[in-house]
Protein backbone atom coordinates (compact mmCIF):
# COMPACT_ATOMS: atom_id res chain seq x y z
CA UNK A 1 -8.22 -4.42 -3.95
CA UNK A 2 -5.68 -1.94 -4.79
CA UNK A 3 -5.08 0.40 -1.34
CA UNK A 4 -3.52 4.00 -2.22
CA UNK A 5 -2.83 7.31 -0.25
CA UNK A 6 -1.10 10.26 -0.62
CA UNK A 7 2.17 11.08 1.37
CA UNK A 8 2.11 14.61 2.35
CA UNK A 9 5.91 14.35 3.53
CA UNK A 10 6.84 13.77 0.43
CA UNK A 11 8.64 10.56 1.33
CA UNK A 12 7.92 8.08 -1.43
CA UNK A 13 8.51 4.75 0.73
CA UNK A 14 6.13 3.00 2.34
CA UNK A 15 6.45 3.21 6.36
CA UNK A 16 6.38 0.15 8.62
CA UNK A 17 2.48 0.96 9.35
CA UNK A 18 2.11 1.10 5.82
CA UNK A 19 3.31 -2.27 5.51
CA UNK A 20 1.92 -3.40 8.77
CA UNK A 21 -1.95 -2.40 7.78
CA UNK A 22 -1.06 -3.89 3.85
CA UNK A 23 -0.30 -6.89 5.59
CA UNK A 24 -3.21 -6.74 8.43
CA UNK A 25 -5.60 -6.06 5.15
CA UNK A 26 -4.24 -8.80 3.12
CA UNK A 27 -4.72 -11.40 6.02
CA UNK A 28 -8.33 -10.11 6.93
CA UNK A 29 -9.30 -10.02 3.35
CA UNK A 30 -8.79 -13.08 3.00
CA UNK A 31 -11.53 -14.32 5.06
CA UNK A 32 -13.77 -12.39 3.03
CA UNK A 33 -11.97 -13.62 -0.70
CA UNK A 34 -10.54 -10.57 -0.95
CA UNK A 35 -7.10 -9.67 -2.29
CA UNK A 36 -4.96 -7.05 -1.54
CA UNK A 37 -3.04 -6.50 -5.15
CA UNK A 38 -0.89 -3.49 -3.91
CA UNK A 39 -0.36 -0.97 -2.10
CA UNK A 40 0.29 2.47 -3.72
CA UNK A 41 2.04 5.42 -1.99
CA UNK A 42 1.99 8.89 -4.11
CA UNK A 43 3.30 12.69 -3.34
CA UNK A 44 2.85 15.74 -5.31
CA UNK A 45 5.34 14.31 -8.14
CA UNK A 46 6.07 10.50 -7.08
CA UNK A 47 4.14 7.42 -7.22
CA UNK A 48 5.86 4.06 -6.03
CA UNK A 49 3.83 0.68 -5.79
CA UNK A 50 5.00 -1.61 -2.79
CA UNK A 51 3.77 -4.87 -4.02
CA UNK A 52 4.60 -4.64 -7.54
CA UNK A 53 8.42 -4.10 -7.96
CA UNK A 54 9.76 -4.57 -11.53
């Protein structure tokens, strides 16, 4: 599973509840064999991944 959502503030980086509920989702989805890939944040010109840093 690949989570995404759109940050109207324009701020790129991922929040702490971002990274809280990737987490909480990764953990739950694992009872189910689920995988959380990543985690992608976007704004009207930005797109950043948090899981997948190059």
């Amino acid at each position: 599973m690949i989570l995404v959502h759109n940050h109207s503030s324009g701020n790129i980086r991922p929040s702490e509840q971002d990274k809280r509920l990737t987490r909480k989702l990764s953990e739950d989805g694992k009872h189910l064999d689920i995988m959380v890939l990543d985690q992608i944040n976007f704004t009207e010109v930005l797109t950043a991944a948090l899981l997948m840093k190059a």
